[in-house]
Protein backbone atom coordinates (compact mmCIF):
# COMPACT_ATOMS: atom_id res chain seq x y z
CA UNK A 1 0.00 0.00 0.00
CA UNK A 2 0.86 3.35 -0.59
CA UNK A 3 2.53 5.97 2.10
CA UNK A 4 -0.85 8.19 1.83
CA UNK A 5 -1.45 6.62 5.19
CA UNK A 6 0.57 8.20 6.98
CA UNK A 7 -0.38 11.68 6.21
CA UNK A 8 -3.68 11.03 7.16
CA UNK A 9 -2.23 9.70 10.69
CA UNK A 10 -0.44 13.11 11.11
CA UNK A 11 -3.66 14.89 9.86
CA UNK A 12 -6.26 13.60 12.44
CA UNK A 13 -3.87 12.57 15.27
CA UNK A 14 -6.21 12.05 17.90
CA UNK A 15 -8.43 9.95 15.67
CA UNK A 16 -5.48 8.08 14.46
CA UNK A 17 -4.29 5.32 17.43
CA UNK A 18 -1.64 3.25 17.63
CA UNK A 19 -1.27 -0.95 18.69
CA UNK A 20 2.46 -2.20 19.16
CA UNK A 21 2.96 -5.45 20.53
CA UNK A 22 5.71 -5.84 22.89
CA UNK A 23 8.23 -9.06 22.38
CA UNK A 24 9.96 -8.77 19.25
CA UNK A 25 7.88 -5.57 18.32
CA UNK A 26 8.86 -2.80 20.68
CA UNK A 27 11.75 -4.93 22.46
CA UNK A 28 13.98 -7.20 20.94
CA UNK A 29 13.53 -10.88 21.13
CA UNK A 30 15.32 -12.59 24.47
CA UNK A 31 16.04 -15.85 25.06
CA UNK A 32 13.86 -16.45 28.00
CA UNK A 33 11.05 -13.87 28.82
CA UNK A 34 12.14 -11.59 31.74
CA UNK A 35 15.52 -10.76 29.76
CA UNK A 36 13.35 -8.70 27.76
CA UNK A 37 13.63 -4.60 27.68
CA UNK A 38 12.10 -1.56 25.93
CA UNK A 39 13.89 -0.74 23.16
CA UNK A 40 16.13 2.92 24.49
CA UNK A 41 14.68 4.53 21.05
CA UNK A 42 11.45 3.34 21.47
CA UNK A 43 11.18 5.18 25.07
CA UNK A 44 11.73 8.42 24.06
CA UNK A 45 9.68 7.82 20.48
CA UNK A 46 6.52 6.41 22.10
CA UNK A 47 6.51 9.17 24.78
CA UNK A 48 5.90 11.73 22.11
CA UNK A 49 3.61 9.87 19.66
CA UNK A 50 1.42 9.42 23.12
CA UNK A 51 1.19 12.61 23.50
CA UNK A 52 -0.48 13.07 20.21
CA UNK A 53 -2.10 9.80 19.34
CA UNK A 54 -4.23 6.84 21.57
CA UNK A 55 -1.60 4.83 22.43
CA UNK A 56 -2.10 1.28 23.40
CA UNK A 57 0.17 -1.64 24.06
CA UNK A 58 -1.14 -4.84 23.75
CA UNK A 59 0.72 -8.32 24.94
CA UNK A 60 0.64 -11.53 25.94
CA UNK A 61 2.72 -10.56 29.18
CA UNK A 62 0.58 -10.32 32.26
CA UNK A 63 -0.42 -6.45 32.52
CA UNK A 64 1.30 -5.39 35.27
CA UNK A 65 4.62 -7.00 34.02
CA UNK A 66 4.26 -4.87 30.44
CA UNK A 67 3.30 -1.81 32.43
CA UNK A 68 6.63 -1.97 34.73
CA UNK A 69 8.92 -2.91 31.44
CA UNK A 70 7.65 -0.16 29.27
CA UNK A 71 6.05 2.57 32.33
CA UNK A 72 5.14 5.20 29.85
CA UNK A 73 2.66 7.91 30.83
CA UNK A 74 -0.50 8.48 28.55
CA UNK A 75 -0.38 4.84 27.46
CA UNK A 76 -3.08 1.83 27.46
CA UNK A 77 -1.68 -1.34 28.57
CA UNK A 78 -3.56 -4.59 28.00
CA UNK A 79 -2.38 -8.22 28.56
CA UNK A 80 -2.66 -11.64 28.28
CA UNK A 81 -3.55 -10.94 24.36
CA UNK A 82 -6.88 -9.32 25.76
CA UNK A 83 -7.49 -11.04 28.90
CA UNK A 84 -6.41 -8.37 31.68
CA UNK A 85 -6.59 -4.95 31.88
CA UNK A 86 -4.90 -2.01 33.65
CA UNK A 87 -7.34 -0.34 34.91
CA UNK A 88 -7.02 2.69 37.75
CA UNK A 89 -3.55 1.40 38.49
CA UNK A 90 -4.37 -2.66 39.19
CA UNK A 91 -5.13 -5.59 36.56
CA UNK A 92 -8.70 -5.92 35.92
CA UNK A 93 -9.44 -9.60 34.49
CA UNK A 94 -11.84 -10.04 31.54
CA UNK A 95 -15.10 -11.29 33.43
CA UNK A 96 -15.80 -13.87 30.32
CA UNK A 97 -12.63 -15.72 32.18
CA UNK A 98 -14.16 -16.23 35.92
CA UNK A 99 -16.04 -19.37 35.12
CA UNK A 100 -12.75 -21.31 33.51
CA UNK A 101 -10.38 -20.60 36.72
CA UNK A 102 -10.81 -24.15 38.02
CA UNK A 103 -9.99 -25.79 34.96
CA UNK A 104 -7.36 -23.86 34.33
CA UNK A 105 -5.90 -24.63 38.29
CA UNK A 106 -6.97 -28.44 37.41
CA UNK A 107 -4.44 -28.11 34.23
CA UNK A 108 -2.12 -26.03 36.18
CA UNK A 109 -1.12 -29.30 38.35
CA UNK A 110 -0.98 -31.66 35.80
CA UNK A 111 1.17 -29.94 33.39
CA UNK A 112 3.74 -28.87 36.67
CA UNK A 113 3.79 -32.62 37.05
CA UNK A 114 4.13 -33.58 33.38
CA UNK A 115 7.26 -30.96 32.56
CA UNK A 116 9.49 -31.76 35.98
CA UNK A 117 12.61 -33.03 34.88
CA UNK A 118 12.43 -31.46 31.37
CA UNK A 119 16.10 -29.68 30.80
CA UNK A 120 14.79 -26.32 29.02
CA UNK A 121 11.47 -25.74 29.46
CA UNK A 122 10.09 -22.61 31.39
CA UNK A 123 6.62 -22.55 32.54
CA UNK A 124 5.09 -19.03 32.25
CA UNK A 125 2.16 -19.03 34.94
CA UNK A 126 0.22 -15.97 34.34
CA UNK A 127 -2.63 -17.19 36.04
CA UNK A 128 -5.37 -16.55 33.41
CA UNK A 129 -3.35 -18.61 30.80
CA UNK A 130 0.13 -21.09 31.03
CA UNK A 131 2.17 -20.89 28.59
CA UNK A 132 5.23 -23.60 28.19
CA UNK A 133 8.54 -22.09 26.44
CA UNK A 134 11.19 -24.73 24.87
CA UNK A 135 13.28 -22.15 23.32
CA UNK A 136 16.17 -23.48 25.10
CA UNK A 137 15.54 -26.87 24.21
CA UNK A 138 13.17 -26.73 20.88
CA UNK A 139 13.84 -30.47 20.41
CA UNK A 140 11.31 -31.17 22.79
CA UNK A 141 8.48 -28.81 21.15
CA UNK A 142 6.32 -31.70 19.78
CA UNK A 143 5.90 -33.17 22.92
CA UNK A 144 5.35 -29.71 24.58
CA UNK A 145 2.26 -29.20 21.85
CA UNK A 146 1.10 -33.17 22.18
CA UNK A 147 0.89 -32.13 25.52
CA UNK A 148 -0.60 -29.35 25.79
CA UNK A 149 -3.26 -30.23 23.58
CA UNK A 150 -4.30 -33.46 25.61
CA UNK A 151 -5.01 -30.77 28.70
CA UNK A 152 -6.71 -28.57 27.12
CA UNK A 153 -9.18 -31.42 25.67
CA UNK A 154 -9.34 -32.93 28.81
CA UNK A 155 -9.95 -29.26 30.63
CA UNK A 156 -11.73 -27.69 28.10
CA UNK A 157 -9.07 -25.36 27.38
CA UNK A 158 -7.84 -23.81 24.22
CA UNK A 159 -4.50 -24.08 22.77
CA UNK A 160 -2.64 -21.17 21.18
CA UNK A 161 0.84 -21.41 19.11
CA UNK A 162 3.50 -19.28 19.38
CA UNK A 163 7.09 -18.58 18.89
CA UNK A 164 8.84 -21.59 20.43
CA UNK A 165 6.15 -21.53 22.63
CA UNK A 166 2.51 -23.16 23.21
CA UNK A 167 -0.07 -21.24 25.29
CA UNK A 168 -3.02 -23.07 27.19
CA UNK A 169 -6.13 -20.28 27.83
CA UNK A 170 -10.01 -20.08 28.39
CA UNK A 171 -12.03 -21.15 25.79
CA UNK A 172 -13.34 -17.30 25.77
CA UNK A 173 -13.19 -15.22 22.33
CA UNK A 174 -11.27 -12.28 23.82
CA UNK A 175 -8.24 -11.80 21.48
CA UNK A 176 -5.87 -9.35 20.43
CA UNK A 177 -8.31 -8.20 17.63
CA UNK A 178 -11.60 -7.83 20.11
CA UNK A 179 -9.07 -5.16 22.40
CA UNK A 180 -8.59 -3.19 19.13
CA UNK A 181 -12.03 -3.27 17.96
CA UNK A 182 -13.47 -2.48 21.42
CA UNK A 183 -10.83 0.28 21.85
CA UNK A 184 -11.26 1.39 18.48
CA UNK A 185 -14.91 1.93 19.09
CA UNK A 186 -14.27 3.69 22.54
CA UNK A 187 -11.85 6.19 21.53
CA UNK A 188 -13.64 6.85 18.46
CA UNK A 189 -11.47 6.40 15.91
CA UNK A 190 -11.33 6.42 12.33
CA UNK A 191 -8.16 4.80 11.46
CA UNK A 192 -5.72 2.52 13.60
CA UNK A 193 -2.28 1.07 13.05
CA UNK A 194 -1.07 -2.49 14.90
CA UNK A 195 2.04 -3.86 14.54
CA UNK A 196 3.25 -6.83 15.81
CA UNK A 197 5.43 -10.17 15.14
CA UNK A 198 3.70 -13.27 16.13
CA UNK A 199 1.09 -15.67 15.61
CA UNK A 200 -1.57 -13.85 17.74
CA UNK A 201 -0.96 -10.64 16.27
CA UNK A 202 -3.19 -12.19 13.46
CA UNK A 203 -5.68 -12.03 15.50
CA UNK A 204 -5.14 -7.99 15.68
CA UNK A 205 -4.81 -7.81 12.01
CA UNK A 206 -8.21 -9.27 11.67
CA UNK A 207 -10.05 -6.97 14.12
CA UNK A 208 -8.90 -4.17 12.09
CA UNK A 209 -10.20 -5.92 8.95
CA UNK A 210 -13.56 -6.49 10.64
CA UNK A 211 -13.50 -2.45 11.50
CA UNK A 212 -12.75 -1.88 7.54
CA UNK A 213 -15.61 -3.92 6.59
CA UNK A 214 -18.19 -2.40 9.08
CA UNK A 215 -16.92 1.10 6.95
CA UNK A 216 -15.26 4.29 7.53
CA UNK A 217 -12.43 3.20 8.92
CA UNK A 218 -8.68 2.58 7.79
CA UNK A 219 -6.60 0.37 9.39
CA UNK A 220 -2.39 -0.32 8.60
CA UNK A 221 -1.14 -3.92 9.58
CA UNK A 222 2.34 -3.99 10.21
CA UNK A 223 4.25 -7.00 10.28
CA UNK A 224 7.85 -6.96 12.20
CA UNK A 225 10.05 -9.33 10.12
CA UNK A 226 12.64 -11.28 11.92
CA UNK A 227 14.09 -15.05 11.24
CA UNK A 228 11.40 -16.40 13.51
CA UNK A 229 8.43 -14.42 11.95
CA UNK A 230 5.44 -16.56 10.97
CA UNK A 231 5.19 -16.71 6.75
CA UNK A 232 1.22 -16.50 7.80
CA UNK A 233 1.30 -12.75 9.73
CA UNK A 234 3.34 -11.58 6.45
CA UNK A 235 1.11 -12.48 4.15
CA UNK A 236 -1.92 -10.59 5.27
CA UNK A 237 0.07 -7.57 6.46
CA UNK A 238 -0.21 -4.23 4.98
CA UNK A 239 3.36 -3.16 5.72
CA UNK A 240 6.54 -5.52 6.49
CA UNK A 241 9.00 -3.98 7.89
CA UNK A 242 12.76 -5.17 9.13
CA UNK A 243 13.03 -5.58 12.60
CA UNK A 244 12.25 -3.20 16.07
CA UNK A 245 14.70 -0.53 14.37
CA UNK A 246 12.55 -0.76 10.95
CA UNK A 247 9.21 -0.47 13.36
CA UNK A 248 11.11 2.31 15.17
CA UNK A 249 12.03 4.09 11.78
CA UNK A 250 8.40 3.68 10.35
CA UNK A 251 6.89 5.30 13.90
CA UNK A 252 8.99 8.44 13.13
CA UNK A 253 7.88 9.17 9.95
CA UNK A 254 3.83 9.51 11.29
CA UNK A 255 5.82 12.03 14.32
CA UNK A 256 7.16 14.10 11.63
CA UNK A 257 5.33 17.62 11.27
């Protein structure tokens, strides 16, 4: 698509909002989760864009966890790809999620049980979804997904792929693309960018779609290309572009006057 975009973001700034992804997106890719930091020219770029534009970051990260690693003022944070909220300074859960606690605390057990003793795997507990990393030992991933998949059929779970990485959640249809459409609607808005790197960034890219079709409304998808992006987010992006520093680079041009 054409650069005509962005003029119209600079045009009607506070109609125009912004969805970045974190992992990979805003910070670059670590080998385990908690090595992972804000990008130093993302800081000071995202603190002026939210001065001008809705501003919302949107992650699978529990929220309070993505608010303390990026802490920017004037900024939406919402986690767990759409499942918790910050809200008046706390996390607010989505209440579609209540009812599927136990099962989730049933699956909880097993799968502490099933992945002792497994060199390389990390078990990200983020108490409205577990999510199993082998990215320090991906020759184990099959198993990881075989297993994951017998809980959630068991628990009546969902599963969700990722990067090196298999996520068990409530079978709920709160996704990355129902936070942009709600928010969308909220604020008002007439056009949106999201840009992101992963599986469940889809997910975003679709809301957006779904906001096109309804009319009167532009939306950018903006896939972040790195070795480990999924062939399936570029092909129904709007925009590729190389990396955090090619995200970073495409971010200034909508700042400029």
């Amino acid at each position: 698509m054409g650069e005509e975009w962005i003029n119209d973001f600079r045009r009607e700034r506070a109609r125009s909002g912004i969805f970045l992804d974190f992992d990979g997106t805003i910070s670059e890719v670590a080998p385990m989760p908690t090595g992972a930091r804000l990008h130093p020219r993302a800081r000071k770029l995202l603190y002026r864009l939210a001065t001008l534009h809705p501003i919302c970051i949107v992650s699978g990260r529990r929220v309070r966890d993505l608010v303390e690693r990026v802490g920017l003022p004037h900024t939406h944070y919402v986690g767990v790809h759409g499942l918790e909220w910050w809200e008046e300074g706390r996390e607010v859960p989505d209440p579609e999620v209540l009812p599927h606690l136990p099962a989730l605390e049933r699956a909880r057990r097993e799968l502490k049980e099933k992945i002792e003793g497994h060199d390389g795997i990390l078990l990200e507990d983020k108490s409205l979804t577990l999510t199993i990393h082998f990215r320090m030992n991906p020759g184990v991933g099959g198993e990881m997904v075989e297993l994951a998949r017998d809980l959630a059929t068991r628990h009546g779970l969902k599963v969700v792929g990722g990067r090196m990485a298999v996520e068990l959640r409530p079978p709920v249809e709160v996704d990355k693309g129902t936070v942009v459409a709600r928010l969308c609607a909220g604020w008002g808005l007439k056009r949106a960018l999201y840009a992101g790197d992963d599986y469940t960034d889809v997910d975003a890219f679709r809301g957006l779609r779904r906001l096109m079709r309804d009319g009167g409304f532009q939306g950018v998808a903006v896939a972040v290309r790195s070795e480990e992006t999924p062939l399936d987010l570029e092909a129904v992006a709007d925009v590729v572009v190389d990396g955090v520093e090619g995200l970073l680079g495409l971010l200034e041009k909508i700042l400029e006057p």
